[in-house]
N, C-alpha and C. Protein backbone atom coordinates (compact mmCIF):
# COMPACT_ATOMS: atom_id res chain seq x y z
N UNK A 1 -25.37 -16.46 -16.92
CA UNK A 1 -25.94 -15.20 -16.47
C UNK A 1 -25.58 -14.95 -15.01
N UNK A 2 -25.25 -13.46 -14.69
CA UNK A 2 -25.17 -13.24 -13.53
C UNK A 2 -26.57 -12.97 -12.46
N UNK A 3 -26.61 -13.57 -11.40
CA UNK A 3 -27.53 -13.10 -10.40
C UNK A 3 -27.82 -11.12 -10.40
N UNK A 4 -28.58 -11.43 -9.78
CA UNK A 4 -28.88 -9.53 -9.51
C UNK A 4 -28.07 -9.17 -8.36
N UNK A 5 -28.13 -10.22 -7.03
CA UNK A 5 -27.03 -10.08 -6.21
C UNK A 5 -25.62 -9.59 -6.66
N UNK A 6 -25.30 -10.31 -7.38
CA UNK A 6 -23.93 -10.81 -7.63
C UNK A 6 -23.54 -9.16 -8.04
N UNK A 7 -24.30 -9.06 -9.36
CA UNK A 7 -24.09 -7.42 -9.84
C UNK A 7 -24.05 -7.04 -8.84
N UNK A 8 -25.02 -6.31 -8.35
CA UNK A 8 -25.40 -5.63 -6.53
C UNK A 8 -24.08 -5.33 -6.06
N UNK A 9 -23.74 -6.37 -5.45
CA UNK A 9 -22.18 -7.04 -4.73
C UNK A 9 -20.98 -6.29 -5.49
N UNK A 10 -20.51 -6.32 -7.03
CA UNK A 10 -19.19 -6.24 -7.46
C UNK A 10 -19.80 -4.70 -7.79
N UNK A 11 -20.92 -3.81 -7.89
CA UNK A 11 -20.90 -2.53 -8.22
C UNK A 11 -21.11 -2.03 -7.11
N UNK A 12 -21.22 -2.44 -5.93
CA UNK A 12 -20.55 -1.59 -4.37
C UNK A 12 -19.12 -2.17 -4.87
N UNK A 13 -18.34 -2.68 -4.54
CA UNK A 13 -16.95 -2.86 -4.61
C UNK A 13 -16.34 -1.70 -5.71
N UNK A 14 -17.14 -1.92 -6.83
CA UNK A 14 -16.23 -0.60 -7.81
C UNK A 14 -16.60 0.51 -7.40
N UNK A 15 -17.74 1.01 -6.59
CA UNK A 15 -17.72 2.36 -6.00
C UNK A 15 -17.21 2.73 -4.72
N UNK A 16 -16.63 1.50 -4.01
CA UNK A 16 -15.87 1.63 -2.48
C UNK A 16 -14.63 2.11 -3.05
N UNK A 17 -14.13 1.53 -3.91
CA UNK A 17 -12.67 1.55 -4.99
C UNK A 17 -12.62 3.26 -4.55
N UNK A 18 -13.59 4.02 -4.89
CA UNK A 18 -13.46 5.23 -5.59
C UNK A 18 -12.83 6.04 -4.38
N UNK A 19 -13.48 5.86 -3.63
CA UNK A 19 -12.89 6.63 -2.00
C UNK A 19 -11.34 6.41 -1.91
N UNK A 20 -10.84 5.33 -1.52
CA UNK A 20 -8.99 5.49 -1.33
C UNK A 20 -8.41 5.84 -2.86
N UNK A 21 -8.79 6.31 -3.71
CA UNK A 21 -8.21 6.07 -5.18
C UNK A 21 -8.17 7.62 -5.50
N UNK A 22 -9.34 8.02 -4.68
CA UNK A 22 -9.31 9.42 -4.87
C UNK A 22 -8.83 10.31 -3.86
N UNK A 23 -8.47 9.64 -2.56
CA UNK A 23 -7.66 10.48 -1.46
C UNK A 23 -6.32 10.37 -1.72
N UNK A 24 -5.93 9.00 -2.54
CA UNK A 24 -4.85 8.92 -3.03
C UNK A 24 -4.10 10.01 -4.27
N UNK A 25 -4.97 10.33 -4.70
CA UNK A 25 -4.52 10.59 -6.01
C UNK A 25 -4.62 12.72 -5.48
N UNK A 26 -5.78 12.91 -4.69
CA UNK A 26 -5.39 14.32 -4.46
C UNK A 26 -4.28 14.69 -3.48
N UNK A 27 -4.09 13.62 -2.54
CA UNK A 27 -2.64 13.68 -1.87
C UNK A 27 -1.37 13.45 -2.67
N UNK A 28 -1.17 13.07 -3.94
CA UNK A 28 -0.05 13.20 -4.92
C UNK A 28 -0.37 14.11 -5.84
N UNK A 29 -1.74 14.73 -5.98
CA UNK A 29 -1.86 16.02 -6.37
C UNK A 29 -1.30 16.88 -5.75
N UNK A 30 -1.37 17.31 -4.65
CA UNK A 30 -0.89 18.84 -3.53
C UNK A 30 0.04 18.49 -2.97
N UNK A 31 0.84 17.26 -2.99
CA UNK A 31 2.52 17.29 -3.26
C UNK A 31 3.11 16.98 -3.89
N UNK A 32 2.51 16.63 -5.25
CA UNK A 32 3.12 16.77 -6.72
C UNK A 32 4.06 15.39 -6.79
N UNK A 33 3.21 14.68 -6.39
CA UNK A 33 4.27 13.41 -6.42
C UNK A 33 3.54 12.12 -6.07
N UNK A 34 3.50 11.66 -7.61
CA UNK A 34 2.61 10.65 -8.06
C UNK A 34 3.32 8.53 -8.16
N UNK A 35 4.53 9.05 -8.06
CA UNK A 35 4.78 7.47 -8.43
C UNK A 35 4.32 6.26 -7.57
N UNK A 36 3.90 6.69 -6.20
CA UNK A 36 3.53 5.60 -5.47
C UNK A 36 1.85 5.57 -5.71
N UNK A 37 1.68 6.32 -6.33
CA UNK A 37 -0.20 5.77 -6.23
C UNK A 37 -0.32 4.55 -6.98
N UNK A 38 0.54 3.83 -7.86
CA UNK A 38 0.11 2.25 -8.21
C UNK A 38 0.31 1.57 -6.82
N UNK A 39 1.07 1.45 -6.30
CA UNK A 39 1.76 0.46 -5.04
C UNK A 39 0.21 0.41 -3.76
N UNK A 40 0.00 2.09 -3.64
CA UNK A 40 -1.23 2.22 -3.02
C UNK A 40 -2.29 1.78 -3.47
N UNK A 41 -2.46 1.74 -4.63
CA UNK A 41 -4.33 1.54 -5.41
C UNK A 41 -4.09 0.17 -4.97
N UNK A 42 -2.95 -0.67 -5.45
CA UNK A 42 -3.05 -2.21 -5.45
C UNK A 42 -3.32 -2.57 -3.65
N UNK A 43 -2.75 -1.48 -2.98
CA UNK A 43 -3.56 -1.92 -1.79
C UNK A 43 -4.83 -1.96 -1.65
N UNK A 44 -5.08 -0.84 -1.89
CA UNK A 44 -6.76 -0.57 -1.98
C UNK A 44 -7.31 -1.78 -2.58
N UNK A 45 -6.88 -2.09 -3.71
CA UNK A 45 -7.83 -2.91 -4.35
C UNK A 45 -7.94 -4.17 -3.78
N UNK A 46 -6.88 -4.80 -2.83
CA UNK A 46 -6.62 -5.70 -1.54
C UNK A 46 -7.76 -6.39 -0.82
N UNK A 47 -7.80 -4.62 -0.12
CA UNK A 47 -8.83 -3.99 0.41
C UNK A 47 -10.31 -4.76 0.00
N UNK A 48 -10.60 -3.79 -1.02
CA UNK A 48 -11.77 -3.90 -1.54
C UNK A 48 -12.16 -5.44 -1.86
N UNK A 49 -11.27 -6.07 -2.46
CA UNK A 49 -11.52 -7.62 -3.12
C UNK A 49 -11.58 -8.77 -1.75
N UNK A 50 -11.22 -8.19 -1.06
CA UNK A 50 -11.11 -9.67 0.13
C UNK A 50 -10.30 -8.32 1.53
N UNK A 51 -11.35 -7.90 2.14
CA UNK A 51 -11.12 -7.11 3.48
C UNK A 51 -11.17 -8.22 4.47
N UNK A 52 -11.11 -9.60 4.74
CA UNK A 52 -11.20 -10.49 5.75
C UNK A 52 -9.77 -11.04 5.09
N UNK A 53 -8.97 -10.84 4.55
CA UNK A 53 -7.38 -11.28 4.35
C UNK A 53 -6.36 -10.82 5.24
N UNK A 54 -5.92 -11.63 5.61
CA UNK A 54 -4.78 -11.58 6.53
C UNK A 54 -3.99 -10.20 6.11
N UNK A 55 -3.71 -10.18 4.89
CA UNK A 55 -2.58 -8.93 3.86
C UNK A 55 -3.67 -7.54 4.32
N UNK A 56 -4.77 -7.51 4.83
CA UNK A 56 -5.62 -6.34 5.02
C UNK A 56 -5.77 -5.67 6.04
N UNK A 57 -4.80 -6.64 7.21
CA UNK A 57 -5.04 -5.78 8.36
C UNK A 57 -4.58 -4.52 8.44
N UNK A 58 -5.09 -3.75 8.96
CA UNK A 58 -4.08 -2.47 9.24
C UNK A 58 -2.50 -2.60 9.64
N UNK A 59 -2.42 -3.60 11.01
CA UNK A 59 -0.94 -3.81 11.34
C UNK A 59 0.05 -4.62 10.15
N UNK A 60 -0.67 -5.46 9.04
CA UNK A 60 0.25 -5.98 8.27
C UNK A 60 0.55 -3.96 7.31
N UNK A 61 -0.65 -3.21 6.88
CA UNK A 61 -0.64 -2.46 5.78
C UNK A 61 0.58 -1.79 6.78
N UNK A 62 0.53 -1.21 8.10
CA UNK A 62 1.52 -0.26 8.51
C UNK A 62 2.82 -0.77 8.77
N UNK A 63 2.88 -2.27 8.92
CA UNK A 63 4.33 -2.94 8.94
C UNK A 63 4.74 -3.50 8.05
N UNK A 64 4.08 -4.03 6.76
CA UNK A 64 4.94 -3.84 5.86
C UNK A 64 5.30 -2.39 4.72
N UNK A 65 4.41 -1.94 4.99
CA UNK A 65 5.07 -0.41 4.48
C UNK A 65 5.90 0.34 4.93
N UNK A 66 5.80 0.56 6.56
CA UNK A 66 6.86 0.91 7.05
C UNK A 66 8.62 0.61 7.08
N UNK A 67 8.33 -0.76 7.27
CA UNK A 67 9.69 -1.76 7.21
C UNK A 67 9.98 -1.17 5.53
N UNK A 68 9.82 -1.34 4.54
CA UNK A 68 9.88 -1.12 3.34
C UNK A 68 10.69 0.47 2.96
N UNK A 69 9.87 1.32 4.21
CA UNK A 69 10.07 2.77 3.17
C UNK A 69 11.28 3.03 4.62
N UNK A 70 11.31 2.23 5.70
CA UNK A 70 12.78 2.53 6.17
C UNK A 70 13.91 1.63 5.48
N UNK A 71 13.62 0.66 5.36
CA UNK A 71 14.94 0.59 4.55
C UNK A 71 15.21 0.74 3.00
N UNK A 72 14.51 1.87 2.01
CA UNK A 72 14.88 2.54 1.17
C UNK A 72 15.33 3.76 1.86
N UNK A 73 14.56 4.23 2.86
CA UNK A 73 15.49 5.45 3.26
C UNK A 73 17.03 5.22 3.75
N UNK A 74 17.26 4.19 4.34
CA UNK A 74 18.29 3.86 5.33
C UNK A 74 19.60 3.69 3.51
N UNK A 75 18.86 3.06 2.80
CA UNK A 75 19.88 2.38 1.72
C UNK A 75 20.08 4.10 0.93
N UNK A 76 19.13 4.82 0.80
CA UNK A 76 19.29 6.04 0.09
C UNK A 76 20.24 6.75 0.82
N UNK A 77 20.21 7.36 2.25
CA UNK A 77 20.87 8.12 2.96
C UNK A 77 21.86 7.45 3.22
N UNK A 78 22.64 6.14 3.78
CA UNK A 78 23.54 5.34 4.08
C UNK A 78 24.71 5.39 2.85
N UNK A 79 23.98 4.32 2.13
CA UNK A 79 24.49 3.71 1.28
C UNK A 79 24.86 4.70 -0.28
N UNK A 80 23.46 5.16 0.30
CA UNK A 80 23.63 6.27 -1.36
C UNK A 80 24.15 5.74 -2.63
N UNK A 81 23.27 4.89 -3.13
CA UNK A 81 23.52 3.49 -3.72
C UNK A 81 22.23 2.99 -4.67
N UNK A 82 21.99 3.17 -6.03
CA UNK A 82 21.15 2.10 -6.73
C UNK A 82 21.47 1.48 -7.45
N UNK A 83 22.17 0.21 -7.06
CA UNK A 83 22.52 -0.48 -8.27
C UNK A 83 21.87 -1.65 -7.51
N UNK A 84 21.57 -2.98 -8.66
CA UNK A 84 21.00 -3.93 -8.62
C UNK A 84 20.99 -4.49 -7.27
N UNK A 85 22.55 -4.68 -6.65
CA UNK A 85 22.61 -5.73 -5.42
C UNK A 85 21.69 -5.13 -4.61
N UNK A 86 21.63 -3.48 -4.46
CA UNK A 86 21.75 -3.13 -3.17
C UNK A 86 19.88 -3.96 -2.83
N UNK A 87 19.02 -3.12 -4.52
CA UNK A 87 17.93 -3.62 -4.42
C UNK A 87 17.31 -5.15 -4.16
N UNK A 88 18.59 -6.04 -4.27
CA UNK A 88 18.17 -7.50 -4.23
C UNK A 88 17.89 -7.39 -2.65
N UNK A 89 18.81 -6.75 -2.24
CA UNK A 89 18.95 -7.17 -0.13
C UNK A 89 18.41 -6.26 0.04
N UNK A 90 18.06 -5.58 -0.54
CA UNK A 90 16.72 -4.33 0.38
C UNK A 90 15.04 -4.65 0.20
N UNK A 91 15.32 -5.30 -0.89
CA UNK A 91 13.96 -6.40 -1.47
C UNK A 91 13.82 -7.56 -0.81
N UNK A 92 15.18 -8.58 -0.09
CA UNK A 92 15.03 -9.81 0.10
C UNK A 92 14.89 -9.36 1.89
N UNK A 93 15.72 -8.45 2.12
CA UNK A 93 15.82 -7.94 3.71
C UNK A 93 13.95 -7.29 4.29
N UNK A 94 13.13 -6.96 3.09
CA UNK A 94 12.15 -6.20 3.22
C UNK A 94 10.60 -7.57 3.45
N UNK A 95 10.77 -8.51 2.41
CA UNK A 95 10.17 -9.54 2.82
C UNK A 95 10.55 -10.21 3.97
N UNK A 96 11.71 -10.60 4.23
CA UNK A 96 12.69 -11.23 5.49
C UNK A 96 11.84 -10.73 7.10
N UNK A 97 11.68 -9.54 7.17
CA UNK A 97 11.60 -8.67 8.38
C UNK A 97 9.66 -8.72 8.68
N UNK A 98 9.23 -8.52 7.46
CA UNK A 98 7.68 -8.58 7.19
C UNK A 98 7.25 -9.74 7.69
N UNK A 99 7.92 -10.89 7.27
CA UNK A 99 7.45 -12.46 7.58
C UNK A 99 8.13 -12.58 8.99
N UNK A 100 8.97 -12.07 8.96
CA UNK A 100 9.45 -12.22 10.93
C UNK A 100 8.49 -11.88 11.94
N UNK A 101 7.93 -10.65 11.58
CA UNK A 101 7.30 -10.01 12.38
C UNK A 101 6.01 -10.12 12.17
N UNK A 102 5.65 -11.21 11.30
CA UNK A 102 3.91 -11.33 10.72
C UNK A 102 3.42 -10.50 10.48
N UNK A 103 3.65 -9.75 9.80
CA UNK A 103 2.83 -8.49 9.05
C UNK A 103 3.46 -8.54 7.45
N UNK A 104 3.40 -9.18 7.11
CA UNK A 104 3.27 -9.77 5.55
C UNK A 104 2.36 -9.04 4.58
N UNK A 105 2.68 -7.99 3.92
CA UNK A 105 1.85 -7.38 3.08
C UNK A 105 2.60 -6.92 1.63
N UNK A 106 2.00 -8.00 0.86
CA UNK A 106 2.37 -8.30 -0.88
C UNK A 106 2.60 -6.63 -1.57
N UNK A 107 1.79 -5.82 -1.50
CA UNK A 107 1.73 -4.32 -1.89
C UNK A 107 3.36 -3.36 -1.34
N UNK A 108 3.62 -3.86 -0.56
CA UNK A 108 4.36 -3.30 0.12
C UNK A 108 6.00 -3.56 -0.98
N UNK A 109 6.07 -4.16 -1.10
CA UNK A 109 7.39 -5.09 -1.59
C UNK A 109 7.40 -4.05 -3.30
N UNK A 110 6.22 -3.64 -3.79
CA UNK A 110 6.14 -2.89 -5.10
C UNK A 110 6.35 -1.16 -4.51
N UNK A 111 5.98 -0.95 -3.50
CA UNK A 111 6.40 0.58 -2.73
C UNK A 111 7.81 0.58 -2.93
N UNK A 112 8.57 -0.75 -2.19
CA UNK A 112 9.99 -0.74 -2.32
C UNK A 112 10.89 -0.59 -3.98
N UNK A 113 9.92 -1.23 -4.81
CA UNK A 113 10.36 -1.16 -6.15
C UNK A 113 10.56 -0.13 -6.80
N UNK A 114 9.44 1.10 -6.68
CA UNK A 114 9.00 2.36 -7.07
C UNK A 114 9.62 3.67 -6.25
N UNK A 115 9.83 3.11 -5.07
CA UNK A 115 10.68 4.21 -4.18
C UNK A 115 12.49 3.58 -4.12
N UNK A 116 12.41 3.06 -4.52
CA UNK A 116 13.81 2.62 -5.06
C UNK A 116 14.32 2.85 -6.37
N UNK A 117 14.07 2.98 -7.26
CA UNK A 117 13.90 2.99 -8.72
C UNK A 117 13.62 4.51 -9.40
N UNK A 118 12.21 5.10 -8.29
CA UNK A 118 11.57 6.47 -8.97
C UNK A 118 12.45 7.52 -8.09
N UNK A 119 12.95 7.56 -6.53
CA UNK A 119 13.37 8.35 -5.37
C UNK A 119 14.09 9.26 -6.50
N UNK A 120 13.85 10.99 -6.29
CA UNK A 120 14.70 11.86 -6.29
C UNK A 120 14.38 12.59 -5.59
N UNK A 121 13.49 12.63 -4.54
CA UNK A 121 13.30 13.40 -3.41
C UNK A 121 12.99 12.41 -2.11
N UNK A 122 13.73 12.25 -1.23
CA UNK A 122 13.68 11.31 -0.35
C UNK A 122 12.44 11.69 0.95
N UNK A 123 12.54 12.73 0.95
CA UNK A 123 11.83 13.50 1.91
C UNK A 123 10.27 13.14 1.39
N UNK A 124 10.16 13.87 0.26
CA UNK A 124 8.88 13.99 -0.45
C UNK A 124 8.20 12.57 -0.36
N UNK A 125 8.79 11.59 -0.86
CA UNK A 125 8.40 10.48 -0.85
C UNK A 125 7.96 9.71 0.03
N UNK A 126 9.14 10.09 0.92
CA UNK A 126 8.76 9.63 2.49
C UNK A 126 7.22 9.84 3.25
N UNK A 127 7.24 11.42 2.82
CA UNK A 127 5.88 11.83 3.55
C UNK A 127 4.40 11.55 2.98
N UNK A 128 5.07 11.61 1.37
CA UNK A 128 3.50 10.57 0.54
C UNK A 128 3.69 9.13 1.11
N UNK A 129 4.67 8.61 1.06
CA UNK A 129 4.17 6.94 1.79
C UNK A 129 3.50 7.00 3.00
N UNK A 130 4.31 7.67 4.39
CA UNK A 130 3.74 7.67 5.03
C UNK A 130 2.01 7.86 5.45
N UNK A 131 1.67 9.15 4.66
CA UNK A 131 0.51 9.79 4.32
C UNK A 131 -0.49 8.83 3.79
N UNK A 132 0.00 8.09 2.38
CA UNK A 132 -0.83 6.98 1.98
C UNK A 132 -1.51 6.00 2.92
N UNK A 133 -0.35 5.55 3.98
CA UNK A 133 -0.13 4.36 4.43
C UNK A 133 -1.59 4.46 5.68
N UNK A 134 -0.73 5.52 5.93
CA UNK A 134 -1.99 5.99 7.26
C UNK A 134 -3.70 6.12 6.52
N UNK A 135 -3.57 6.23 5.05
CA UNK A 135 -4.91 6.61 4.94
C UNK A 135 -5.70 5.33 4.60
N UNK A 136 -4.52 4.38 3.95
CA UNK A 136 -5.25 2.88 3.47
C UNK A 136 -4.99 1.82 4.78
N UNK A 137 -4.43 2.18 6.31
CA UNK A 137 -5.23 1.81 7.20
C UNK A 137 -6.46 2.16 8.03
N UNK A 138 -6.49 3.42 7.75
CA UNK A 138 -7.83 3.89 8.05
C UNK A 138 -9.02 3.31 6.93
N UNK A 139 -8.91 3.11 5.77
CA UNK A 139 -9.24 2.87 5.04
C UNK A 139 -10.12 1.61 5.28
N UNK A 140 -8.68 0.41 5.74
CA UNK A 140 -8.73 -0.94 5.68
C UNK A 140 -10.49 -0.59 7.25
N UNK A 141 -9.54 -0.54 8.17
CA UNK A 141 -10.53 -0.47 9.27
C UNK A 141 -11.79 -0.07 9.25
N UNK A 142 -12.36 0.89 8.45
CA UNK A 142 -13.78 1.31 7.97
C UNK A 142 -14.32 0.46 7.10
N UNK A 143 -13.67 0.18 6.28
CA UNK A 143 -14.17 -0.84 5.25
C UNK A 143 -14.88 -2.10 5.58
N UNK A 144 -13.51 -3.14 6.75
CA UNK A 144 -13.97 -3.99 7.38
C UNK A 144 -15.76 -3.66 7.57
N UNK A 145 -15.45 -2.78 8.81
CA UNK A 145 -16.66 -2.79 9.32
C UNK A 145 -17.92 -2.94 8.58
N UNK A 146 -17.95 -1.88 7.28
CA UNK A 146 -18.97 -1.26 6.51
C UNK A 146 -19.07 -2.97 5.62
N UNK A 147 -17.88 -3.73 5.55
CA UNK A 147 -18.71 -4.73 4.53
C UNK A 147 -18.83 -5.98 5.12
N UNK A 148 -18.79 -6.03 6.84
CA UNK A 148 -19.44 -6.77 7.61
C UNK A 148 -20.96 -6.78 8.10
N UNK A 149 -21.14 -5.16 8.18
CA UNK A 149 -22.85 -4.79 8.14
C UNK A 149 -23.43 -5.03 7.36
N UNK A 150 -23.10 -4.26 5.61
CA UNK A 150 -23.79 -4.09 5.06
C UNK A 150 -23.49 -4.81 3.70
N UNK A 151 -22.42 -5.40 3.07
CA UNK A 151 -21.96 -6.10 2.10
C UNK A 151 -22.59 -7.92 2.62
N UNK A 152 -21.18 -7.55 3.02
CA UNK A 152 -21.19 -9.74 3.13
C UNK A 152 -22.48 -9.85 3.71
């Protein structure tokens, strides 16, 4: 049997869920461009499951997303190129740079998969990642707080 806590505890977590899931999802509503909201939720859900993880800071969420969605742009506009290799070294170059620079974030590496794979508007995409990115570090940073007061 579960405690009453315990419930308590995991049904705030499924209703914190609801906030980035749903800014997510009306920001790929009103620019019509949905393929990155898995890559994002799995942040969120990051988030939500363990906000004291290293993978949760804001500076890992904005540096490894960033590093990620420049070099799909750089390989799209450059290279103008999807075939397997390019994705191995834009995948292996994307973890490479993340762990250099300690901002290591697992979510990020599936952005690269989906904006590599789904891209037919480079622009569009660009500005939903960006957009996301900024909202699930704002995200991350409120959260902290709210489940240092009032959670943990």
């Amino acid at each position: 049997m579960y405690s009453v806590k315990k419930l308590k505890y995991c049904t705030i977590l499924a209703l914190a869920g609801v906030i980035p899931v749903s800014l997510l999802y009306f920001s790929a509503y009103f620019l019509n461009y949905y393929p990155l909201i898995g890559p994002f939720c799995s942040t969120a859900a990051l988030i939500i499951a363990n906000p004291n993880s290293n993978f949760c800071n804001p500076k890992n969420i904005l540096g490894g997303d960033f590093i990620t969605i420049f070099l799909v742009i750089f390989s799209a506009n450059l290279l103008n190129d999807h075939n397997l290799f390019v994705f191995l070294i834009i995948f292996s170059l994307s973890i490479f740079l993340m762990s250099l620079i300690d901002a290591f974030h697992p979510s990020a590496t599936a952005v690269t998969i989906v904006e590599f794979f789904v891209t037919n508007n480079p622009d569009q995409m660009t500005f939903y990642a960006f957009t996301s990115t900024i909202l699930m570090c704002i995200f991350a940073y409120f959260y902290r707080i709210i489940h240092k007061r009032f959670i943990a």
